[in-house]
Protein backbone atom coordinates (compact mmCIF):
# COMPACT_ATOMS: atom_id res chain seq x y z
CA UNK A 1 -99.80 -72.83 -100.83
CA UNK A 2 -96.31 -73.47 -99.90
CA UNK A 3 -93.91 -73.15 -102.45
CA UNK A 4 -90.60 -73.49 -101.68
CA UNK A 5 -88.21 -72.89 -98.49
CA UNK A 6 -84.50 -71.96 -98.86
CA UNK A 7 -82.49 -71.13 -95.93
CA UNK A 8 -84.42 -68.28 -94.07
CA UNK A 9 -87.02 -66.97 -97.27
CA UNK A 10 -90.00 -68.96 -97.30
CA UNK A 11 -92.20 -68.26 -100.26
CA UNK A 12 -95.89 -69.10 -100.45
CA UNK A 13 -98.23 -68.88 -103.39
CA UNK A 14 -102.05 -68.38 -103.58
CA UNK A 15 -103.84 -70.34 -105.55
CA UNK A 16 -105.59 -66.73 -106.91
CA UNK A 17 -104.27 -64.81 -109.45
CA UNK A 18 -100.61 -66.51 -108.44
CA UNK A 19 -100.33 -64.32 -105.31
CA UNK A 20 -97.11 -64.71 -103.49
CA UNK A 21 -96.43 -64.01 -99.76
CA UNK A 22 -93.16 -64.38 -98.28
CA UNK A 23 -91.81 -65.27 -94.76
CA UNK A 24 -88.11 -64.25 -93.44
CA UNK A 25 -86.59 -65.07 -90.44
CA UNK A 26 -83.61 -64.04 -88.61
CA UNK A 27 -81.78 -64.53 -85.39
CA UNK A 28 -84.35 -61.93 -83.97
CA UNK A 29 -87.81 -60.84 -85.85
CA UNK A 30 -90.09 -62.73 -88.83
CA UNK A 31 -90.79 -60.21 -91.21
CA UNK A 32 -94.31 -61.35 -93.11
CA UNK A 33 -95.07 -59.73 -96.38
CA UNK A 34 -98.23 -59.27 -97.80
CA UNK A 35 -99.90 -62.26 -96.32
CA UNK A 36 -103.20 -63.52 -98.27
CA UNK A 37 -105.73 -64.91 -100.23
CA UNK A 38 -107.98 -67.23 -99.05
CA UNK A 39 -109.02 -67.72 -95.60
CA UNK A 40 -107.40 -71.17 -95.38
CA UNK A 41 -104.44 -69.97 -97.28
CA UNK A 42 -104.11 -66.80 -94.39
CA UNK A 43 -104.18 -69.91 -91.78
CA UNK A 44 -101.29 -71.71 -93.12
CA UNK A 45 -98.88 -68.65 -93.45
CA UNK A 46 -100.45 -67.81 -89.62
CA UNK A 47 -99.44 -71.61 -88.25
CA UNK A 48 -95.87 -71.59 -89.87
CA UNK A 49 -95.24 -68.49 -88.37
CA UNK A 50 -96.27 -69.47 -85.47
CA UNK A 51 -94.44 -72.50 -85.45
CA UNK A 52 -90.72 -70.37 -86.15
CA UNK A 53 -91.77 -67.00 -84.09
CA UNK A 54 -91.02 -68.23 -80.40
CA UNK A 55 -90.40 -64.90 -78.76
CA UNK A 56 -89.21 -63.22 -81.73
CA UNK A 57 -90.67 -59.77 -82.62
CA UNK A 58 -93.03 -60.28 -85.63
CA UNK A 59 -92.98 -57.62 -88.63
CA UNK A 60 -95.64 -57.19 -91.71
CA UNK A 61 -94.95 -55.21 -94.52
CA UNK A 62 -97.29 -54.64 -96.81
CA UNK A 63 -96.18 -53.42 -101.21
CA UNK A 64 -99.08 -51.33 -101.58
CA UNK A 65 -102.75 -51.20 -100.55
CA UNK A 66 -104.16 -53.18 -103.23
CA UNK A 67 -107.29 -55.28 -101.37
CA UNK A 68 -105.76 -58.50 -102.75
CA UNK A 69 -101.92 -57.46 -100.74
CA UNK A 70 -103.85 -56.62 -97.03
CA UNK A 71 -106.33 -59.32 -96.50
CA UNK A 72 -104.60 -61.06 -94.80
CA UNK A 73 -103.66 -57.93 -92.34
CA UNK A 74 -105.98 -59.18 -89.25
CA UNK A 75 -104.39 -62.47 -88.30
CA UNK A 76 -101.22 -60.70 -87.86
CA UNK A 77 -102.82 -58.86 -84.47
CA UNK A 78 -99.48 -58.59 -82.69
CA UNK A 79 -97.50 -57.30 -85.64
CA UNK A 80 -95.50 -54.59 -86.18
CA UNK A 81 -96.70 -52.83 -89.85
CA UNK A 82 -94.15 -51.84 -92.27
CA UNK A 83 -95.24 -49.31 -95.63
CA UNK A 84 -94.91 -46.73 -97.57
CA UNK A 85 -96.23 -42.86 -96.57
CA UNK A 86 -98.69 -43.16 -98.89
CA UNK A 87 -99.71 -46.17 -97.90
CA UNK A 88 -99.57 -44.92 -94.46
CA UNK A 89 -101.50 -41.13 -95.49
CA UNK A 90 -104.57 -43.44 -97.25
CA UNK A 91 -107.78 -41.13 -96.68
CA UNK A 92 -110.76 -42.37 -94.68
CA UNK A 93 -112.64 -42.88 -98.11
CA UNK A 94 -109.76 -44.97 -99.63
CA UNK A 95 -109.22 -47.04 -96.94
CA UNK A 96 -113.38 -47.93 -96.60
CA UNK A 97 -113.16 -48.40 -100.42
CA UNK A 98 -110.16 -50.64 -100.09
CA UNK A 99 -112.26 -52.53 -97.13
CA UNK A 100 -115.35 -53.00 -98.87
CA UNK A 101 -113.27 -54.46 -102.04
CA UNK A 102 -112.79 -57.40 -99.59
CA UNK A 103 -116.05 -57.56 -98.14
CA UNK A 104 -117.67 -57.86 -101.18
CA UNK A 105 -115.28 -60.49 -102.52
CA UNK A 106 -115.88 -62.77 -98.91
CA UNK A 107 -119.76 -62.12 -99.63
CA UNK A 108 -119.26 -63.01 -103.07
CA UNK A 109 -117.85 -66.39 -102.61
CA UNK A 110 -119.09 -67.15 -98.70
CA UNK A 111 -116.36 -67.22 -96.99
CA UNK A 112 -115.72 -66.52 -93.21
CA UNK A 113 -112.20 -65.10 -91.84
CA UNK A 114 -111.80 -65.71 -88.23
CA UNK A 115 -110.15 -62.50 -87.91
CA UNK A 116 -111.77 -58.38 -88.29
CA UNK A 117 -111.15 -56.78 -91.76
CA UNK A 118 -109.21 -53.87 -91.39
CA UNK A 119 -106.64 -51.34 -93.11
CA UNK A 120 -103.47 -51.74 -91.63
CA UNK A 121 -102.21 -49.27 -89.07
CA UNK A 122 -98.27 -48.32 -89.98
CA UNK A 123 -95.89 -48.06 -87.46
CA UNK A 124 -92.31 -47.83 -89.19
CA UNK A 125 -93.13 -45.81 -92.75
CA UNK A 126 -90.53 -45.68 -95.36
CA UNK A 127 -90.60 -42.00 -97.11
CA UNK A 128 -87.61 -41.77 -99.59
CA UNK A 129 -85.47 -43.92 -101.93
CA UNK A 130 -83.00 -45.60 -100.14
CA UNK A 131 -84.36 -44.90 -96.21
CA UNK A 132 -82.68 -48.12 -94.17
CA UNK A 133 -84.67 -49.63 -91.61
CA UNK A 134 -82.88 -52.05 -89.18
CA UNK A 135 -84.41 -54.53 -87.04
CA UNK A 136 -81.41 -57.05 -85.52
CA UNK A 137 -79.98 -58.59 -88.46
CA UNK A 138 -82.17 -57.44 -91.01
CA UNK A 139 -81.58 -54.21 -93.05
CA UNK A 140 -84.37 -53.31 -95.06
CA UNK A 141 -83.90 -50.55 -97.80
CA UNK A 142 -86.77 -48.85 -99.52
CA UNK A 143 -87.81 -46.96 -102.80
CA UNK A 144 -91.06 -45.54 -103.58
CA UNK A 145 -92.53 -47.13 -106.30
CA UNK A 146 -95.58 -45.16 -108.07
CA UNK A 147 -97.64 -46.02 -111.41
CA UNK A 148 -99.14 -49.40 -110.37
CA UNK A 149 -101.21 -47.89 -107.23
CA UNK A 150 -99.61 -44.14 -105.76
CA UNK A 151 -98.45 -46.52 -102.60
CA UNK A 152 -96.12 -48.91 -103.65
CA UNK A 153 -92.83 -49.50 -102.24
CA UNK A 154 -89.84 -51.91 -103.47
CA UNK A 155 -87.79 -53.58 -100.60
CA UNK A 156 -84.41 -54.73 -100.53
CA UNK A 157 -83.32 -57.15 -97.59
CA UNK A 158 -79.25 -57.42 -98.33
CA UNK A 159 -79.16 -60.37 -96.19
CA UNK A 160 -80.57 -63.14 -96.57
CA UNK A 161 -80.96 -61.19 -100.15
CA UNK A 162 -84.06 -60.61 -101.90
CA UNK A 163 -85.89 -58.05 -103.64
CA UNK A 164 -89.65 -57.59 -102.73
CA UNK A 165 -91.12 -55.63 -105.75
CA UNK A 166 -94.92 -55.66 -105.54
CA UNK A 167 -97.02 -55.90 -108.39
CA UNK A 168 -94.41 -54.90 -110.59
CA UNK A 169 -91.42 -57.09 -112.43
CA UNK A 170 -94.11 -60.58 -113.13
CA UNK A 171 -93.59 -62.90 -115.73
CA UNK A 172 -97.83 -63.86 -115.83
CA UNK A 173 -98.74 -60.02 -116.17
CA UNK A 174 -98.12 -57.37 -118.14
CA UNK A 175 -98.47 -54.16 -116.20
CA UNK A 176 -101.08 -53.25 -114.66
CA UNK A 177 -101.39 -49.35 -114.04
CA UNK A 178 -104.05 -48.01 -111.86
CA UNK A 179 -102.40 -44.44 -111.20
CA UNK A 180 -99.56 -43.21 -114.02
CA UNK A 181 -98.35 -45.16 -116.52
CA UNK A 182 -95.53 -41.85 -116.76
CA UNK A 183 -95.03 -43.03 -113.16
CA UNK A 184 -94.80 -46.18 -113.77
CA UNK A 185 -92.25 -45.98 -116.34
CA UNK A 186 -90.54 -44.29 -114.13
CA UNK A 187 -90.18 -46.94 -111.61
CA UNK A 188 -89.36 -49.35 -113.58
CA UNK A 189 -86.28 -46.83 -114.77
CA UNK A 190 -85.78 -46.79 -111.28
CA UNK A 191 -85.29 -50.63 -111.30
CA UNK A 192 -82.10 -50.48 -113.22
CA UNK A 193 -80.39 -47.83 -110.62
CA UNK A 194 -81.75 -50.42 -107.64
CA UNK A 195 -80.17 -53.57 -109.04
CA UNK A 196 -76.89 -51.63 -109.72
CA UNK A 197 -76.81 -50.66 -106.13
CA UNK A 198 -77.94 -54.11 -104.54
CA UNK A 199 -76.94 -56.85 -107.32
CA UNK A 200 -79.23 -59.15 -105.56
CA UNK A 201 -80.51 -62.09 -108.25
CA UNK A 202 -83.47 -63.24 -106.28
CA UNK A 203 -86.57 -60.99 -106.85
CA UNK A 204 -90.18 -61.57 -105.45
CA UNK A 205 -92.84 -60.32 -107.73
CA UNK A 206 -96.12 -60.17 -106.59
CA UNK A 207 -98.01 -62.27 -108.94
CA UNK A 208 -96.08 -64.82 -110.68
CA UNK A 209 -92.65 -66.92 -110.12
CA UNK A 210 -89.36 -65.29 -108.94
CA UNK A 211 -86.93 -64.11 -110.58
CA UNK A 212 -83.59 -65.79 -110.08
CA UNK A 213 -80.99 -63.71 -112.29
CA UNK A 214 -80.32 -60.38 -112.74
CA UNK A 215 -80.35 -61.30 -116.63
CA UNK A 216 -84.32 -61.89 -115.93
CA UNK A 217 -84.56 -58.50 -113.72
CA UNK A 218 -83.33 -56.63 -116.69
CA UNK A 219 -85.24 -58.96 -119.31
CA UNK A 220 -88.55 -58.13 -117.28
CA UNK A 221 -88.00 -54.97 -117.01
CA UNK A 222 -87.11 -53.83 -120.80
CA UNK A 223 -90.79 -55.94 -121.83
CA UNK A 224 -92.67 -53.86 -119.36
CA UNK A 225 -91.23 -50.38 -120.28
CA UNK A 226 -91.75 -51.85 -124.23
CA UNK A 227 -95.41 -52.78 -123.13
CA UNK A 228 -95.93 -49.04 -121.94
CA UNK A 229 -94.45 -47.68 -124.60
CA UNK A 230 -95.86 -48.99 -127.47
CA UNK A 231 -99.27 -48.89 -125.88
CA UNK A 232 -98.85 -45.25 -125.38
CA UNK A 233 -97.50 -44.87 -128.85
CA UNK A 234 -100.84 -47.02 -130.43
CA UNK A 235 -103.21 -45.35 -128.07
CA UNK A 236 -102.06 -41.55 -129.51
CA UNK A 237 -102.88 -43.07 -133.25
CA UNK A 238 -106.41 -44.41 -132.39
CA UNK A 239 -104.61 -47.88 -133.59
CA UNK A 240 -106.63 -50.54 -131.85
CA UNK A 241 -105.38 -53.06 -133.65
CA UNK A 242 -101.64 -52.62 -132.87
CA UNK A 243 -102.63 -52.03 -129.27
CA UNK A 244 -104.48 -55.54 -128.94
CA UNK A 245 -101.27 -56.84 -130.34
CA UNK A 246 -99.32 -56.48 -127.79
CA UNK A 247 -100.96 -59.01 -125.72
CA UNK A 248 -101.35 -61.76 -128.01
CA UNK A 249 -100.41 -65.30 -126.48
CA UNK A 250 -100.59 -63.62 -122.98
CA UNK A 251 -101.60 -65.64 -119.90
CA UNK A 252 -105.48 -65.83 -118.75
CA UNK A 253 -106.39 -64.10 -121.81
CA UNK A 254 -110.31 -63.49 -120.74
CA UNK A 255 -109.56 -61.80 -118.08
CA UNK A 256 -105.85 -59.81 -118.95
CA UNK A 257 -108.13 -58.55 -121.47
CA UNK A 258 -110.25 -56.21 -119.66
CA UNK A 259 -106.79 -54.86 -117.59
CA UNK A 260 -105.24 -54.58 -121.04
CA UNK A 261 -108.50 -52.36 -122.01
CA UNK A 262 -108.08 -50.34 -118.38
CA UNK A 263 -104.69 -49.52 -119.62
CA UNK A 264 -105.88 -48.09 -122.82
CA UNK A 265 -108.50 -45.88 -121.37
CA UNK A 266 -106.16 -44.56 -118.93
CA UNK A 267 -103.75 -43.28 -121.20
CA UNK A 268 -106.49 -41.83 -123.13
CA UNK A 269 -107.26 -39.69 -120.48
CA UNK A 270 -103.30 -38.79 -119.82
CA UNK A 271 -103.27 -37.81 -123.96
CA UNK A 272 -106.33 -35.84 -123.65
CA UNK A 273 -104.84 -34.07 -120.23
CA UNK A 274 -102.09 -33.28 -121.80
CA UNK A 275 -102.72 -32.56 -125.83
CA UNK A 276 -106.49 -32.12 -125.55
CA UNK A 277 -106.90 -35.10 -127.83
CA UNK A 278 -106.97 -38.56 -128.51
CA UNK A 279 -108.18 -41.74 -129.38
CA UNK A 280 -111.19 -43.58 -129.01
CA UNK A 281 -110.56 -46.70 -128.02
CA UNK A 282 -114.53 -46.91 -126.28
């Protein structure tokens, strides 16, 4: 679970879907993010915080609402929640769908958590690209980051310098949109104008291994906007075959697959929305 330490950014990694959480310290606050998977795996972030907290004040931010990114929410009871407004603005019937996404995976493989399963309860919200938050020592900068979920936030911690980027920016996944793959271009646009503002070469995806260059920022970022494009461009000529392309020699290919499929069918719909026509990739 724990992968490496350096200086004050501890990074662990699930042993699911390559799921990394991240602890920072400073002089004055831990700031958890997205704490998770497994029960046992909650527990060992929980003790080494524990073990570096003393009377610190103890933060949680969370990249988006994905069920996978909160699970971890209740062990954290005394923590103050960081996200983004839509995060934050969740309806009742997302947030119970969200919930039962995680009940249904601890029924499905019998497992306990010694802690209540809830959607997290935002105190500090960031709303717009480039709101600061301070806490002591650490600056935190936000930008909203739509097209994977409508939620998603990128974080920027200057010092001790990192870049928190959700499920965006992996090396093991191509993206994976749930919302707008427009959006989600978008963001990933956005990454360029981020990185020439904070030229920070460490970047935590949240699936996957770091990246420790800005050469690999910019080298992740041009194959996910090609990966959008060209599946956009395949989808509006009904070309299955060039669209299954584009993940050959992927990672996990049995189950990228169906995500790779969920990608297709969404941009059917955003072709038919928009031209009143389109493929049919079913």
């Amino acid at each position: 679970m724990l992968k490496w330490k350096r200086s004050d950014i501890t990074l662990f990694q699930s042993e699911l879907y390559e799921t990394n959480s991240l602890v920072i310290e400073s002089a004055e606050h831990v700031l958890v993010v997205d704490p998770c998977w497994l029960p046992r795996e909650v527990e060992e972030i929980r003790q080494y915080v524990s073990g570096i907290l003393g009377g610190k004040r103890l933060l949680l931010l969370f990249t988006h609402s994905d069920f996978d990114h909160i699970i971890g929410y209740g062990a954290f009871p005394e923590a103050e929640i960081i996200a983004s407004r839509g995060f934050a603005d969740k309806s009742l019937e997302a947030r119970e769908t969200i919930l039962e996404e995680i009940r249904t995976f601890d029924d499905d493989y019998y497992l306990r958590r010694p802690y209540e399963i809830a959607y997290p309860v935002v105190d500090h919200i960031m709303e717009q690209d480039g709101q600061e938050m301070i806490f002591g020592e650490l600056r935190l900068t936000g930008y909203m980051a739509p097209g994977h979920t409508n939620d998603g936030l990128f974080t920027v911690i200057d010092l001790p310098g990192v870049v928190i980027a959700g499920d965006y920016l992996s090396d093991v996944e191509f993206p994976y949109i749930y919302e707008s793959s427009t959006a989600y271009e978008a963001t990933l646009d956005k990454v360029g104008q981020i990185i020439a503002q904070h030229p920070i070469p460490l970047l935590i995806p949240g699936h996957g291994e770091a990246a420790e260059s800005l050469l690999e920022i910019e080298c992740r970022r041009a194959a996910g906007l090609g990966y959008i494009r060209s599946l956009r461009a395949a989808v509006a000529a009904g070309d299955r075959a060039a669209a299954d392309q584009l993940i050959t020699g992927c990672a996990f290919p049995r189950n990228m697959r169906k995500f790779h499929r969920s990608n297709q069918e969404l941009m059917q719909q955003e072709l038919l929305y928009g031209a009143n026509e389109t493929a049919d990739f079913v």
